[in-house]
Protein backbone atom coordinates (compact mmCIF):
# COMPACT_ATOMS: atom_id res chain seq x y z
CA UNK A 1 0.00 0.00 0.00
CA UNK A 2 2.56 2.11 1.19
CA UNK A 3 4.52 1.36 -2.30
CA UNK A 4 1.50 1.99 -4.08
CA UNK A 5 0.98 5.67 -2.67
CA UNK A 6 4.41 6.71 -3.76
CA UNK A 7 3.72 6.06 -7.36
CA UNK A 8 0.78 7.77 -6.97
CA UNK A 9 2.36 10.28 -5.97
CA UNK A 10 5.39 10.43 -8.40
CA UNK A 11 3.20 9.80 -11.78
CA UNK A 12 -0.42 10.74 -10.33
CA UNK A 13 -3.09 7.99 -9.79
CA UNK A 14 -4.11 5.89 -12.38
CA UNK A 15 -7.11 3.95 -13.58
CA UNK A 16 -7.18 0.15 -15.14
CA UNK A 17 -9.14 2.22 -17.85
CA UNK A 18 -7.37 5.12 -18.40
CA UNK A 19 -6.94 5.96 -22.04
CA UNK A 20 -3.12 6.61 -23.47
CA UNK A 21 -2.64 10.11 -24.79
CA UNK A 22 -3.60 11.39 -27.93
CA UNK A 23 -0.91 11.71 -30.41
CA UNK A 24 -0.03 15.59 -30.77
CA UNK A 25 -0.35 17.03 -33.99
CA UNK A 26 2.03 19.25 -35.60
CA UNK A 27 2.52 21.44 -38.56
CA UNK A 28 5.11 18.93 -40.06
CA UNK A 29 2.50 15.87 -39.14
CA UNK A 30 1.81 14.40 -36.39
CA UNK A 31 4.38 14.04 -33.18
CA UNK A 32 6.40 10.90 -33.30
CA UNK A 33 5.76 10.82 -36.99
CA UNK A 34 8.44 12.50 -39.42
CA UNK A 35 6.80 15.82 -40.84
CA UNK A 36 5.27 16.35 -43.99
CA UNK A 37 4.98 12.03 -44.33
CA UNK A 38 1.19 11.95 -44.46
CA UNK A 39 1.37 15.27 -47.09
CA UNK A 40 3.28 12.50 -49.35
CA UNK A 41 0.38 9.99 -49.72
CA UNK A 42 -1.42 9.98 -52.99
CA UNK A 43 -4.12 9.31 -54.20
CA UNK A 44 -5.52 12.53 -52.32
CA UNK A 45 -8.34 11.81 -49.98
CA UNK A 46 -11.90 12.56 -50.98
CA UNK A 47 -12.39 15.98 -49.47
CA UNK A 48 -9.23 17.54 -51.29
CA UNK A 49 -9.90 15.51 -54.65
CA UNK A 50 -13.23 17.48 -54.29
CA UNK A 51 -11.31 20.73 -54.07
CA UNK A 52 -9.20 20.09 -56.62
CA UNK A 53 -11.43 19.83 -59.16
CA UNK A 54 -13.89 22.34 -58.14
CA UNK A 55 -11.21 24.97 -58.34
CA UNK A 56 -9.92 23.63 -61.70
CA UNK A 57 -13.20 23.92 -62.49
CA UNK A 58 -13.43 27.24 -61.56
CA UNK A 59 -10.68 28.84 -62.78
CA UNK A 60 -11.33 27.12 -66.58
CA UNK A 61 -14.43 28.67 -66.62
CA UNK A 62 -12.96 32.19 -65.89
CA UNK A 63 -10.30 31.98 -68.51
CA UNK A 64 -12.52 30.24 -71.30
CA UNK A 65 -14.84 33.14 -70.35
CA UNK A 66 -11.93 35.76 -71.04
CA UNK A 67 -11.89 33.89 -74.06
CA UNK A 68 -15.25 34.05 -75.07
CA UNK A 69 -15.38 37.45 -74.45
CA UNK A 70 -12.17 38.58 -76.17
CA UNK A 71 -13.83 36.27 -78.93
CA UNK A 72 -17.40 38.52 -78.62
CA UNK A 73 -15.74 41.91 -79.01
CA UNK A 74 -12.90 41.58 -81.50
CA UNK A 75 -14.69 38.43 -83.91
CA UNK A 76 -10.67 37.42 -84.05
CA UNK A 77 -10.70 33.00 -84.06
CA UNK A 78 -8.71 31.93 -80.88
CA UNK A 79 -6.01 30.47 -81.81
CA UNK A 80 -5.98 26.66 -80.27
CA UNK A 81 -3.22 24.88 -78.03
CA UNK A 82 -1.31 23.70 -81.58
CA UNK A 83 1.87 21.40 -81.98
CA UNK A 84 4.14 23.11 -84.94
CA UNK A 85 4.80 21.07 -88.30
CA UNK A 86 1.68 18.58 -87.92
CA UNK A 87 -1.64 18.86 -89.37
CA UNK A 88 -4.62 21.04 -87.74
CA UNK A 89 -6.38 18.67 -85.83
CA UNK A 90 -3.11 15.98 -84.63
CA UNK A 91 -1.54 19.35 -83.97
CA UNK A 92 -4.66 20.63 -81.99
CA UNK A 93 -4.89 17.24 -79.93
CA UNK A 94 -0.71 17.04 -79.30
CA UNK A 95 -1.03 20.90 -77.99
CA UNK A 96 -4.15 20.33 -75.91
CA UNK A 97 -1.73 17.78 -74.37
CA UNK A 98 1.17 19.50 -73.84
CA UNK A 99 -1.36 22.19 -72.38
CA UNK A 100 -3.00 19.70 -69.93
CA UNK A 101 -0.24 17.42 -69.01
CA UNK A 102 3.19 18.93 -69.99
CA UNK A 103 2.77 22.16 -68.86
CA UNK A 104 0.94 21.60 -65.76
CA UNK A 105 4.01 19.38 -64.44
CA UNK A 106 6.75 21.45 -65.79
CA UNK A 107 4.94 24.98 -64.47
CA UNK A 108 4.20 23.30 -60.62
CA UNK A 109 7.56 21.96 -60.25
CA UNK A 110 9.18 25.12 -61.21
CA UNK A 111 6.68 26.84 -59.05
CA UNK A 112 7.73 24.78 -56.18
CA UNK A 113 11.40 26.03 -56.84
CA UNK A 114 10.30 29.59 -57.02
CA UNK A 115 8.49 29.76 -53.52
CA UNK A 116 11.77 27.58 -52.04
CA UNK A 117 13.82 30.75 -53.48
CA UNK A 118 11.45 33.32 -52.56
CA UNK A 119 11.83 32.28 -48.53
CA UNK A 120 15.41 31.73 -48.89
CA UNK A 121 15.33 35.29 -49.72
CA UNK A 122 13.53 36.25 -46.84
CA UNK A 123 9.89 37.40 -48.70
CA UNK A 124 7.86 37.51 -45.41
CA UNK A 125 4.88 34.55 -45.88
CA UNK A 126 2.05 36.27 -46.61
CA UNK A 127 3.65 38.37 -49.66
CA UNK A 128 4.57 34.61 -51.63
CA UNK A 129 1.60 34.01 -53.39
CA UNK A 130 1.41 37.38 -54.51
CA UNK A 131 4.87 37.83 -55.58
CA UNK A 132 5.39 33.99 -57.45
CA UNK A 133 1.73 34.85 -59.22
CA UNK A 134 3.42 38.50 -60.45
CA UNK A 135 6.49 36.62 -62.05
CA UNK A 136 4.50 34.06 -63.79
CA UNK A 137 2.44 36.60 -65.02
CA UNK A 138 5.02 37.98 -66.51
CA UNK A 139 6.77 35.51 -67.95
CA UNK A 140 3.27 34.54 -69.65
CA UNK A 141 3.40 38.01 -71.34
CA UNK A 142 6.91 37.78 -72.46
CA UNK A 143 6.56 34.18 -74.11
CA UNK A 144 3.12 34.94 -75.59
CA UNK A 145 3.41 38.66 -76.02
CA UNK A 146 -0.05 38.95 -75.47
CA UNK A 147 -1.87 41.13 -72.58
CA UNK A 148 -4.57 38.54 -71.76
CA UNK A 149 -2.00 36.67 -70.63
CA UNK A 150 -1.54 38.44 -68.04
CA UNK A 151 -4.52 37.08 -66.63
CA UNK A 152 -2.32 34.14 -65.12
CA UNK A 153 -2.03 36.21 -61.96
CA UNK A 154 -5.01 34.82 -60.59
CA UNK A 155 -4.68 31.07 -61.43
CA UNK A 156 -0.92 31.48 -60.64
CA UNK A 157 -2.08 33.22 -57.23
CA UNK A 158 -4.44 30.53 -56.34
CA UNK A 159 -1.62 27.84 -56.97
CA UNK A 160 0.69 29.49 -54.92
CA UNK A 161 -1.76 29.72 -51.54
CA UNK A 162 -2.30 26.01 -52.73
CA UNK A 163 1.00 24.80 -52.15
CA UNK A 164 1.90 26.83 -49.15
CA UNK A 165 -1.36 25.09 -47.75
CA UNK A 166 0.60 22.31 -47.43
CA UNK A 167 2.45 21.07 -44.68
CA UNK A 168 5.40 20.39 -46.90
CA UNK A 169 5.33 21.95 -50.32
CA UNK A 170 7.57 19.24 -52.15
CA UNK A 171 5.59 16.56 -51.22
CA UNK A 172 4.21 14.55 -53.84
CA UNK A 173 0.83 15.35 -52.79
CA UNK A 174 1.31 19.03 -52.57
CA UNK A 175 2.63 18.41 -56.10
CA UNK A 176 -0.04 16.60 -58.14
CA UNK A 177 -2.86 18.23 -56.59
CA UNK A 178 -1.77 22.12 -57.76
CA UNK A 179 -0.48 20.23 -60.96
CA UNK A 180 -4.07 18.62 -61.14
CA UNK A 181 -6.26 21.99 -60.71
CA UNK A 182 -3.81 23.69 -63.55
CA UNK A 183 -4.55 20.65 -65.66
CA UNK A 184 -8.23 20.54 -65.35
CA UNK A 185 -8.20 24.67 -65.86
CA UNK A 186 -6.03 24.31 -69.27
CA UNK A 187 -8.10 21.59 -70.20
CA UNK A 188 -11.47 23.73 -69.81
CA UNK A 189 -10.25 26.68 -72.00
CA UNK A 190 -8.23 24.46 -74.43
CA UNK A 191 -11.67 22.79 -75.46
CA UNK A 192 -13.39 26.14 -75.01
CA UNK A 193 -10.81 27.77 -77.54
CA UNK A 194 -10.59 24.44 -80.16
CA UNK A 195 -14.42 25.26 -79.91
CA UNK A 196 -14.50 28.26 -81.09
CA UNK A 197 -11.97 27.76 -83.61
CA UNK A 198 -13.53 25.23 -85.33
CA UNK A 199 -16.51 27.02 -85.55
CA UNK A 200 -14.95 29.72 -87.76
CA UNK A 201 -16.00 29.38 -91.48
């Protein structure tokens, strides 16, 4: 008995029931667990696969509207996602491709890069997202040398906050799911654009 009331009170009484702690969680993951591990699983759960394409979604439909419009009030054809030296419609499909799977890949992983630089230069946090979404604006202009372009500050906004959402932002699951909403937004106003194209006499 005696032995018994020292552990009490050294550790606090304890119960044949008592439950073991919760595991704490963390920003990196949960404690005990090394960060960022369950921000590498893929496929995404249900919730975020939900996101994902409701924001893809979303942003298509804002760009094939600036398309649309810019279609309305100048009657200039769109020109479609296109692959140089091949005929109009394996062209067409081969640059809807490179728009929906190439580009997505190539832009996140660079984009990943860019925010990685941006902290190492000391951009506070909450200025990120709108300084990564400036430069890709810009480099949209320069390649395309075309103002609508510079549109891509919004999509390239939203990507940003996307992938600083995550716990770790070179996980693979930070990775496919901000490559997955750009694919699902170039695919939108790629067959919004072919549209429209082939509809011109």
């Amino acid at each position: 008995m005696e032995l018994q009331r020292a552990e009490d009170a050294r550790h606090g009484p304890m119960s044949a029931d008592a439950a073991p702690a919760e595991p704490v969680q963390s920003i990196g993951g949960t404690k005990g667990v090394p960060g960022g591990m369950e921000s590498a699983v893929w496929p995404p759960s249900r919730s975020l696969a939900i996101r994902v394409v409701v924001a893809g979604l979303l942003l298509g439909a804002v760009g094939a509207g600036l398309v649309g419009l810019r279609y309305a009030w100048t009657g200039a054809a769109p020109l479609p996602p296109a692959w140089p030296g091949l005929g109009p419609r394996a062209g067409a499909l081969l640059g809807i491709a490179d728009a929906v799977l190439f580009a997505p890949l190539l832009e996140t992983a660079l984009m990943v890069y860019l925010l990685l630089g941006l902290r190492w230069c000391k951009v506070p946090r909450q200025f990120l997202p709108v300084v990564s979404a400036l430069i890709w604006a810009l480099l949209h202009y320069i390649t395309y040398r075309d103002a609508q372009r510079l549109w891509t500050l919004v999509p390239f906004y939203v990507f940003s906050v996307a992938l600083l959402g995550f716990p770790k932002i070179r996980s693979n699951r930070a990775f496919l799911s901000v490559s997955a909403i750009h694919a699902i937004m170039n695919l939108v106003i790629s067959l919004v654009t072919w549209a429209l194209a082939a509809g011109q006499p």
